[in-house]
Protein backbone atom coordinates (compact mmCIF):
# COMPACT_ATOMS: atom_id res chain seq x y z
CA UNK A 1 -18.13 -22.64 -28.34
CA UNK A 2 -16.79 -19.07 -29.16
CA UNK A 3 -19.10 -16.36 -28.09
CA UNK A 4 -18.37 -12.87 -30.60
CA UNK A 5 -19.03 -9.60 -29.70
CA UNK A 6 -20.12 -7.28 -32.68
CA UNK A 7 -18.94 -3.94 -32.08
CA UNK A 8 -19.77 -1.24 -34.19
CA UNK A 9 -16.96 1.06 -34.96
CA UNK A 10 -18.69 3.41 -37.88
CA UNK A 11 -16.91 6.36 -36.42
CA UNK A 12 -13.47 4.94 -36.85
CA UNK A 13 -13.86 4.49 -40.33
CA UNK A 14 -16.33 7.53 -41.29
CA UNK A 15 -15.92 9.95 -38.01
CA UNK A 16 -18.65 12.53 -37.83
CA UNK A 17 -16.82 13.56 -34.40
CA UNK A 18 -13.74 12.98 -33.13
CA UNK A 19 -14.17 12.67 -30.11
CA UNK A 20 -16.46 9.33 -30.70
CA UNK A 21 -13.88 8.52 -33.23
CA UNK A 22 -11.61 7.82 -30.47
CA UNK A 23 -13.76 6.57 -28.01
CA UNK A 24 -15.13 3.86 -30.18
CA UNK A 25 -11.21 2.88 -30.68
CA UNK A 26 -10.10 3.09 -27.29
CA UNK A 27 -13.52 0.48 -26.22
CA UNK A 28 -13.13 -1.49 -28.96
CA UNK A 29 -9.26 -1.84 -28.25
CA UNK A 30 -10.02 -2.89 -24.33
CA UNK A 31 -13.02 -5.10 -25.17
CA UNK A 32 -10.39 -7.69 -27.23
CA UNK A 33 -7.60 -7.43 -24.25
CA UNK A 34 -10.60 -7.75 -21.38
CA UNK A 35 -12.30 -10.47 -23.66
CA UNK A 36 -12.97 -13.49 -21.18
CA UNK A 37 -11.96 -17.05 -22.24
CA UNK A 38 -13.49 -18.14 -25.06
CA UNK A 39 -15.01 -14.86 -26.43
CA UNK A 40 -13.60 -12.51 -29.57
CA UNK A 41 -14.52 -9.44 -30.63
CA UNK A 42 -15.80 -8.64 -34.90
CA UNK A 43 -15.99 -5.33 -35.85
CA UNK A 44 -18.78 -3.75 -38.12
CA UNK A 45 -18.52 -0.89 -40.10
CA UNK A 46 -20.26 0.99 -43.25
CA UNK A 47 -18.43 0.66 -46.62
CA UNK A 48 -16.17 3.72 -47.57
CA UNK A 49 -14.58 5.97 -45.18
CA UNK A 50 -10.76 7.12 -44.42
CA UNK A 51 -10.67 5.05 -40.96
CA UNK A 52 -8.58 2.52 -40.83
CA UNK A 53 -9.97 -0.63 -38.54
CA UNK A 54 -6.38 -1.94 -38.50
CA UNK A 55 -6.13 0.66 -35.85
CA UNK A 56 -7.54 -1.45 -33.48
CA UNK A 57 -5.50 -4.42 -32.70
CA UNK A 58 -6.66 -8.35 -32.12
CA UNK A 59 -10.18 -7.72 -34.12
CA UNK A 60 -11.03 -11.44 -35.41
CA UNK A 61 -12.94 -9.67 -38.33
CA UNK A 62 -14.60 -7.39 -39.96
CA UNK A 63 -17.76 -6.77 -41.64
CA UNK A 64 -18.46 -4.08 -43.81
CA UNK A 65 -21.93 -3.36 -44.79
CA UNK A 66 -22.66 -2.88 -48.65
CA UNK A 67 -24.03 1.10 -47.51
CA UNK A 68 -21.82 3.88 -47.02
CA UNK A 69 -22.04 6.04 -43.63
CA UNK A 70 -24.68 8.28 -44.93
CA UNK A 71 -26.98 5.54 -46.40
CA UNK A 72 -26.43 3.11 -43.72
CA UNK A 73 -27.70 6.07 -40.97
CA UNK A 74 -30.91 6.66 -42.77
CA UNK A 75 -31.83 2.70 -43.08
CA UNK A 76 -30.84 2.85 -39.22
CA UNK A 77 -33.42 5.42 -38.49
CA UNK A 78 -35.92 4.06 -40.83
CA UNK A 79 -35.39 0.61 -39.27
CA UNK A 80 -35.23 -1.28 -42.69
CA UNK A 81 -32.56 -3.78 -43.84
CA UNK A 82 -29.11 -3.03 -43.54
CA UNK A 83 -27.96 -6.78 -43.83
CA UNK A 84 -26.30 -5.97 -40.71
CA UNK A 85 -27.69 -9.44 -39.16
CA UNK A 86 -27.97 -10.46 -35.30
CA UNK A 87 -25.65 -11.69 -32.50
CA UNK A 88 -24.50 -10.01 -29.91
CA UNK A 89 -24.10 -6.44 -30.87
CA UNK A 90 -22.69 -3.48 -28.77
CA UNK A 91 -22.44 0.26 -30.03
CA UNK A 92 -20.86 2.63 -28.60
CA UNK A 93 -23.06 5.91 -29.82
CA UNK A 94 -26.96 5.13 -30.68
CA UNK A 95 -25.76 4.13 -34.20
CA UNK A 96 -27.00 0.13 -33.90
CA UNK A 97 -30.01 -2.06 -36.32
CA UNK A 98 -32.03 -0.93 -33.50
CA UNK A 99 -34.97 -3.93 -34.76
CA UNK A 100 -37.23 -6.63 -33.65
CA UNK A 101 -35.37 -9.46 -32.62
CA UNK A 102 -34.97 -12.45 -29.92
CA UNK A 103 -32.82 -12.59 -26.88
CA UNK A 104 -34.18 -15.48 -25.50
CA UNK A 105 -34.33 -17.87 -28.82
CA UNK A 106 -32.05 -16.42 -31.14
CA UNK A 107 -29.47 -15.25 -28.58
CA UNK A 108 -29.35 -11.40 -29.92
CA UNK A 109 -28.53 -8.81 -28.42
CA UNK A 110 -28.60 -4.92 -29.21
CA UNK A 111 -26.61 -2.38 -26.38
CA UNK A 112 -26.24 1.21 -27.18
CA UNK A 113 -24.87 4.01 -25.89
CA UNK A 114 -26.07 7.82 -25.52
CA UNK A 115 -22.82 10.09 -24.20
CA UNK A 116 -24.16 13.71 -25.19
CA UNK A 117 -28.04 14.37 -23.97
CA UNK A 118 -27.57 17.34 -26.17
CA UNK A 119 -29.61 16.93 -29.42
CA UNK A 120 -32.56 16.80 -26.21
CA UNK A 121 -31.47 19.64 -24.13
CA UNK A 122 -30.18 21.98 -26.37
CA UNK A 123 -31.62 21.31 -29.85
CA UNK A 124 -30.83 24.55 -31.72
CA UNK A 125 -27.27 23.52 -31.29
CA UNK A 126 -27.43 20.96 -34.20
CA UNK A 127 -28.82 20.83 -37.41
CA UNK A 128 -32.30 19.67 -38.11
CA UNK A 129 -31.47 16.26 -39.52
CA UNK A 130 -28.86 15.61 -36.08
CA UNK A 131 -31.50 16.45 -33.70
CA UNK A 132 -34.40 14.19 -35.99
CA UNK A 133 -31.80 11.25 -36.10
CA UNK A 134 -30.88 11.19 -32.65
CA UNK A 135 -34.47 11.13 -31.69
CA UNK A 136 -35.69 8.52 -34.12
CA UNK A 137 -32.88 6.68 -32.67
CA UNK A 138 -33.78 6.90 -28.90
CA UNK A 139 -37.31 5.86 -30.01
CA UNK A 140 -35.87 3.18 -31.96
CA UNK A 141 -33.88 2.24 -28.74
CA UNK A 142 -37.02 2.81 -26.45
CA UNK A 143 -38.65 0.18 -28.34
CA UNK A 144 -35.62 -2.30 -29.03
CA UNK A 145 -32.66 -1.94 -27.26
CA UNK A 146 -31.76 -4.66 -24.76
CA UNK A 147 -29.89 -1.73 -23.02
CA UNK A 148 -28.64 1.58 -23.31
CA UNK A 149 -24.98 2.92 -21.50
CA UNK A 150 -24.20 5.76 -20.32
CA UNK A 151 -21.24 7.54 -18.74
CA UNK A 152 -22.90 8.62 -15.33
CA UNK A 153 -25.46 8.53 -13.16
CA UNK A 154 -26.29 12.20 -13.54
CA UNK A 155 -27.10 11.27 -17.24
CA UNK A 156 -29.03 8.52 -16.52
CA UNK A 157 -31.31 10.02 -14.14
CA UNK A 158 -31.88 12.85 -16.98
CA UNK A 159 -32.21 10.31 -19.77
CA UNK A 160 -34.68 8.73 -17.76
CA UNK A 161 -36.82 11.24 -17.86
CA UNK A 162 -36.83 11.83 -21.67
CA UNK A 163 -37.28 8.26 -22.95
CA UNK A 164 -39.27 5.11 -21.02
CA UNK A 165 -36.18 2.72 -20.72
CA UNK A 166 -36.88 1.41 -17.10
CA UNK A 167 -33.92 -0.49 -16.15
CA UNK A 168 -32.54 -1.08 -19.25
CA UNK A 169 -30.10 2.20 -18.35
CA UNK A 170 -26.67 1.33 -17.23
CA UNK A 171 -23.91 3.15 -16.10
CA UNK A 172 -20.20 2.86 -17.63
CA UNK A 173 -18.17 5.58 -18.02
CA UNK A 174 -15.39 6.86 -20.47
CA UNK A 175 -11.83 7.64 -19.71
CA UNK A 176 -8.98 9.54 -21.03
CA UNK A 177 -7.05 7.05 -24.00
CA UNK A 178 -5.23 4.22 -22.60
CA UNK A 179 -1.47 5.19 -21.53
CA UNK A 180 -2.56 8.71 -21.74
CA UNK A 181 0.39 11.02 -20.90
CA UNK A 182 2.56 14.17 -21.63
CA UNK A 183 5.06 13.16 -24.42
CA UNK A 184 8.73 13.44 -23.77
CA UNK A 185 8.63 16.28 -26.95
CA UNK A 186 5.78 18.05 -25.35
CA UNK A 187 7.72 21.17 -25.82
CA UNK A 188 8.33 20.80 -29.31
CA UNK A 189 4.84 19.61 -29.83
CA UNK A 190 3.78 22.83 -28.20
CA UNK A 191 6.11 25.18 -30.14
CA UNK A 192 4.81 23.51 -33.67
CA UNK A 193 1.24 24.37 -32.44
CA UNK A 194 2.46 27.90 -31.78
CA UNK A 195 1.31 27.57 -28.02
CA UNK A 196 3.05 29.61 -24.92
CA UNK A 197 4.51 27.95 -21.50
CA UNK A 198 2.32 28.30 -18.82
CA UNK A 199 -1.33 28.93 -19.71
CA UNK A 200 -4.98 28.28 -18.47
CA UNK A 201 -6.61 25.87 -20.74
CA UNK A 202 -10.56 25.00 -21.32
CA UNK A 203 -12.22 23.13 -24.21
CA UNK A 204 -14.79 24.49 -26.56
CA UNK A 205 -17.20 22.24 -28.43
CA UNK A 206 -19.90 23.14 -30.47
CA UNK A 207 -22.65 24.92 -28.66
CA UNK A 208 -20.44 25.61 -25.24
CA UNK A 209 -20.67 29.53 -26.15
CA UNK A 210 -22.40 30.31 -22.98
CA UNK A 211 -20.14 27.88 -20.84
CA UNK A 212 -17.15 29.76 -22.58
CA UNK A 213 -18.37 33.19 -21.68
CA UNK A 214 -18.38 32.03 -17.96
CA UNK A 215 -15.09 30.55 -17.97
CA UNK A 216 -13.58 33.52 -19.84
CA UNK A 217 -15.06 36.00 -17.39
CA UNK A 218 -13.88 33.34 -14.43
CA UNK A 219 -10.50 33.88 -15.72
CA UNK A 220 -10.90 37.69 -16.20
CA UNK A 221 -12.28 38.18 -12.61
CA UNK A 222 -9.15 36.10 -11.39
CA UNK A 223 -6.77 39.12 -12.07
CA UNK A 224 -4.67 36.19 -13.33
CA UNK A 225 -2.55 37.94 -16.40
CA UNK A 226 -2.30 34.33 -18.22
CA UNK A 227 -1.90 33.57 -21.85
CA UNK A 228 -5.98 31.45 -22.32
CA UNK A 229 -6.10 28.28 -24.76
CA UNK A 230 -9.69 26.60 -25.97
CA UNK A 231 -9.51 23.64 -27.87
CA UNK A 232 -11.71 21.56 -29.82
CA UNK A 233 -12.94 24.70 -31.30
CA UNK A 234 -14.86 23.95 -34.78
CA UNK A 235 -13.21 25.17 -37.70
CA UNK A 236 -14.40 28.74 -38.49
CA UNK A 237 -15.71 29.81 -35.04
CA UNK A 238 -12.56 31.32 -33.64
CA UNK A 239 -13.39 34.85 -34.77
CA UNK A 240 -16.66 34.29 -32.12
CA UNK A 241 -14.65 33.04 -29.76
CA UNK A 242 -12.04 35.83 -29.57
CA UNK A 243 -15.32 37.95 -29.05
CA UNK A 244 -16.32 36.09 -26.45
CA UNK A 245 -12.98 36.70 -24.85
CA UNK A 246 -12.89 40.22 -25.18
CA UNK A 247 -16.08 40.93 -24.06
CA UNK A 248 -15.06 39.09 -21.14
CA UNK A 249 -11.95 40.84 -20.27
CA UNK A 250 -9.58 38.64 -21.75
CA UNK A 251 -7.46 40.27 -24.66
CA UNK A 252 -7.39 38.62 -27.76
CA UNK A 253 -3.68 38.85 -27.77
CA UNK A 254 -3.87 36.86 -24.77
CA UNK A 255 -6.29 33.96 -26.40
CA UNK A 256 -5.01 31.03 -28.17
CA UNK A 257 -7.85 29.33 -30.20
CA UNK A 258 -6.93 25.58 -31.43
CA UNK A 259 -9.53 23.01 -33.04
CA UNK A 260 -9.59 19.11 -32.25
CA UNK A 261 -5.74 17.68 -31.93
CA UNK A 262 -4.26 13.50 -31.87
CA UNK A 263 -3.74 12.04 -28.70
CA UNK A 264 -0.14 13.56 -28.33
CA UNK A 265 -0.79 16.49 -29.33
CA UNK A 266 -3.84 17.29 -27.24
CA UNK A 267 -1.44 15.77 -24.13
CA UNK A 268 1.47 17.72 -24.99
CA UNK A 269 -1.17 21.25 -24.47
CA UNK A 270 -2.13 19.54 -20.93
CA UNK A 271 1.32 19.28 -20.24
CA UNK A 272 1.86 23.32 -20.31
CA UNK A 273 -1.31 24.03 -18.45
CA UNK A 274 -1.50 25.43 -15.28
CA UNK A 275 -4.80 24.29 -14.75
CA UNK A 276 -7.46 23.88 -16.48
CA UNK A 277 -11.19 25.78 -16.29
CA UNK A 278 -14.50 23.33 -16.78
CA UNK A 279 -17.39 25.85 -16.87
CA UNK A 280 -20.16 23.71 -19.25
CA UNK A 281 -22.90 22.82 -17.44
CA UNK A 282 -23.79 20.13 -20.25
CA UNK A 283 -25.46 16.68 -19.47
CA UNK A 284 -22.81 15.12 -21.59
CA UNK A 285 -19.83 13.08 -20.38
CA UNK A 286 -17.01 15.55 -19.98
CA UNK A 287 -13.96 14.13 -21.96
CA UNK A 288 -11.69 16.53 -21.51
CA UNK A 289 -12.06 17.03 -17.63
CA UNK A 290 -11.46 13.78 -17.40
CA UNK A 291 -8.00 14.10 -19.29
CA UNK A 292 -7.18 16.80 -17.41
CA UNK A 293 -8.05 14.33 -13.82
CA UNK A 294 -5.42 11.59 -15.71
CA UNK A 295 -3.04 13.94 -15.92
CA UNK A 296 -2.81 15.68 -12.85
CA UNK A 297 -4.07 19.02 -14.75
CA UNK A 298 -5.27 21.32 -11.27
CA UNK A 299 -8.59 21.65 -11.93
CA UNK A 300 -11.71 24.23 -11.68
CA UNK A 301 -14.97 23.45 -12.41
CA UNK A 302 -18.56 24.89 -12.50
CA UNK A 303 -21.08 22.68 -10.25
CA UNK A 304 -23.78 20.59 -12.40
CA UNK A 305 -24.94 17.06 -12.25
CA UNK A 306 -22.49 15.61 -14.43
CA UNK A 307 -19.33 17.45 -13.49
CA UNK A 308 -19.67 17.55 -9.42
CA UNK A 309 -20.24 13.02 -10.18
CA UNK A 310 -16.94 13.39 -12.24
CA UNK A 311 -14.91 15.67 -10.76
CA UNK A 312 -15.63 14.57 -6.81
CA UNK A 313 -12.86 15.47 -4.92
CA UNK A 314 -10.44 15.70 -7.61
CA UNK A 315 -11.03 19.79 -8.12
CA UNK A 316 -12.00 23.07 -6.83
CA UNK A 317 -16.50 23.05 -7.78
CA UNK A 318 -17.96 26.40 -7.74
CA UNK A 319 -21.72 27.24 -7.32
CA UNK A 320 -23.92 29.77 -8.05
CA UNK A 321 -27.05 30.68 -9.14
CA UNK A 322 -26.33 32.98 -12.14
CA UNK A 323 -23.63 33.75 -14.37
CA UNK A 324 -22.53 36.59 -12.72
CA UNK A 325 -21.63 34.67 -9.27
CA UNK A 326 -20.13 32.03 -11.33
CA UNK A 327 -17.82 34.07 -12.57
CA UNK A 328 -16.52 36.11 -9.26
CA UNK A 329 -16.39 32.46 -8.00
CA UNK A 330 -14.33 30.82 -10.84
CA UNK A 331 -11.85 33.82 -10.23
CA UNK A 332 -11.44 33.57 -6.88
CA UNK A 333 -11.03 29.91 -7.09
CA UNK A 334 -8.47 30.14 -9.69
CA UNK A 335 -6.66 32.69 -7.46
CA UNK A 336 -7.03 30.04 -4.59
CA UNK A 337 -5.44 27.25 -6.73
CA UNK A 338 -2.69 29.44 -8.61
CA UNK A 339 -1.88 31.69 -5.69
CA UNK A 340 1.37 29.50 -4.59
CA UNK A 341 3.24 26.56 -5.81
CA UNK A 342 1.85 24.25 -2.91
CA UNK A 343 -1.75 24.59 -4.02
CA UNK A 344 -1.69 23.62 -7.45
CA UNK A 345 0.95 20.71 -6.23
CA UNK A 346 -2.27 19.52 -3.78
CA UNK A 347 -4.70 20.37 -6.56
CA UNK A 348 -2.88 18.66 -9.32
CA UNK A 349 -2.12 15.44 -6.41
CA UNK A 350 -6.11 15.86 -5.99
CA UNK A 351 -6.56 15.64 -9.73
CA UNK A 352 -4.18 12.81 -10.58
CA UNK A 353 -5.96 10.68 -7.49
CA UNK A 354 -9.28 10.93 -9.04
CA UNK A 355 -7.81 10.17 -12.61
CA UNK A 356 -7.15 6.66 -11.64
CA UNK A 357 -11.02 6.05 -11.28
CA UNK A 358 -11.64 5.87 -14.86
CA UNK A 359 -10.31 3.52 -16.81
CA UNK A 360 -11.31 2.00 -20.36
CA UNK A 361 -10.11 -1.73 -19.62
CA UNK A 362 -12.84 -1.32 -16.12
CA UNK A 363 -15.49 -0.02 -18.86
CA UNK A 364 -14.51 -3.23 -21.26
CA UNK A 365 -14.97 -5.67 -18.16
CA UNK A 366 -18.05 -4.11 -17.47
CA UNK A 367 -19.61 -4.18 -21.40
CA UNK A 368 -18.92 -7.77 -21.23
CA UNK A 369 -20.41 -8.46 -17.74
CA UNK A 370 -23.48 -6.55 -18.82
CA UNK A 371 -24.11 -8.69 -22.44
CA UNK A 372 -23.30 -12.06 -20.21
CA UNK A 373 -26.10 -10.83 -17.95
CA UNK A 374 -28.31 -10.37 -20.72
């Protein structure tokens, strides 16, 4: 008897953000080569959308619902039909038929996962109708979900606290994308993207203006007269973030502002940095930190739940009770790790060493373990 796993891979055929885009692909892609004997893995998906599922390989099918993205989120919330159906189901955002159904005589099974705590933490961050989803969706989950992953334990302790989901909260983290590493062109990659050599990089996401205003004045404080570059910067915010910057200390001629890149791309920039500067405090799984770790990237990061269980011992942590301390401590740590060619060699050795813990094909193994527990 063949046992299928129904993934849901709406943001690989309708992304709302990339960076889930790509997680969904790089889970779904290790789920069919970790797939025990005698298992397969369907993929379902709303109608529409510029995704392609042919991007992920050794899918046995694929079923499309008759609702577009949109339509199909609202009859999630609502709970109504979708035609979606049963089985065993695994999503990796909340985005699941989060319903009524039967484990023990029907053999269903609904797992989601939460990777961002922030439509709970930090609601003015995202629109009205984000934050009002995401929460329908927890309750939804509260009530119906045979489980809900996520990343790390720092989350789950938090999440615990928002939503009633006693042991029904497991732990499996993200990685970087499988075979992540620099290109051979990373130069010319780097040149087309109008980026310097030899630069301190951080990421930017949407609401990380705070975050950003430590790590600029980190890197200000350093004395360290590097070019700066932010990615994953939403389209139309760079004119804030080059304020940010100068306010800071750090010259806008200095500042190199790009938005969300492709695998190779985004590799090709971590391939010219000289480190790289975590200062979020988020409770949301750090994606690029961990990119950085895979690649050897010396790292600097900002103590908080999440990042101090991610980072370990693969960076320099800095605490502090207040921005200000943050700051004159991210500068003198980036002095520390910059201030001779064998400390970044035994922070980037660090970095690369703690890399190696996180690995999608570990996460797949572990999906599948938790719906054969279930």
């Amino acid at each position: 008897m063949v046992a299928t796993l129904r993934v849901m891979l709406d943001q690989v055929v309708a992304p709302t953000d990339p960076i889930l885009g790509e997680a969904s692909r790089e889970l779904a892609a290790a789920l069919v080569r970790r797939a025990p004997e005698g298992c397969v893995v369907e993929a379902i998906a709303p109608a529409g959308g510029s995704g392609d599922l042919e991007d992920v390989s050794g899918l046995v099918g694929a079923q499309r619902t008759a609702l577009a993205r949109r339509e199909l989120a609202a009859a999630l919330q609502l709970g109504v039909g979708t035609g979606i159906g049963g089985g065993m189901i695994h999503s990796p955002t909340l985005f699941a038929p989060l319903v009524r159904h039967s484990r023990t005589h029907d053999n269903d099974q609904t797992v989601v996962t939460l990777w961002d705590l922030g439509p709970w933490e930090s609601p003015d961050e995202y629109s009205r109708n984000t934050v009002a989803w995401h929460k329908a969706m927890l309750k939804r989950a509260v009530k119906h979900a045979d489980a809900v992953v996520v990343p790390t334990h720092a989350i789950a302790d938090r999440l615990a606290s928002i939503a009633k989901l006693g042991k029904r909260i497991r732990v499996i983290s993200g990685a970087a994308p499988q075979n992540y590493r620099v290109p051979s062109d990373e130069i010319g990659r780097r040149r087309v993207l109008s980026l310097p050599e030899g630069f301190l990089l951080m990421s930017g996401g949407p609401g990380e203006s705070a975050a950003l205003d430590i790590g600029f004045g980190g890197i200000a404080a350093s004395g360290i007269d590097l070019p700066v570059v932010v990615l994953d910067v939403a389209d139309g915010a760079e004119p804030a973030i080059a304020d940010l910057a100068s306010a800071a200390g750090v010259p806008e001629h200095r500042l190199h502002v790009r938005g969300s890149l492709d695998v190779a791309d985004r590799a090709a920039v971590f391939g010219g940095a000289l480190a790289f500067v975590a200062p979020s405090r988020r409770t949301a799984f750090p994606w690029r930190v961990v990119e950085a770790l895979a690649l050897g990237v010396p790292l600097v990061a900002v103590e908080s739940p999440v990042l101090s269980e991610v980072v370990a011992d693969g960076g320099i942590i800095i605490s502090g009770a207040d921005a200000p301390t943050l700051r004159d401590g991210l500068g003198e740590a980036l002095s520390t790790a910059l201030e001779s060619t064998d400390s970044a060699d035994r922070l980037a050795v660090m970095a690369a060493d703690r890399g190696r813990s996180f690995s999608w094909n570990e996460a797949a193994e572990r999906v599948w373990q938790l719906h054969a527990e279930l």
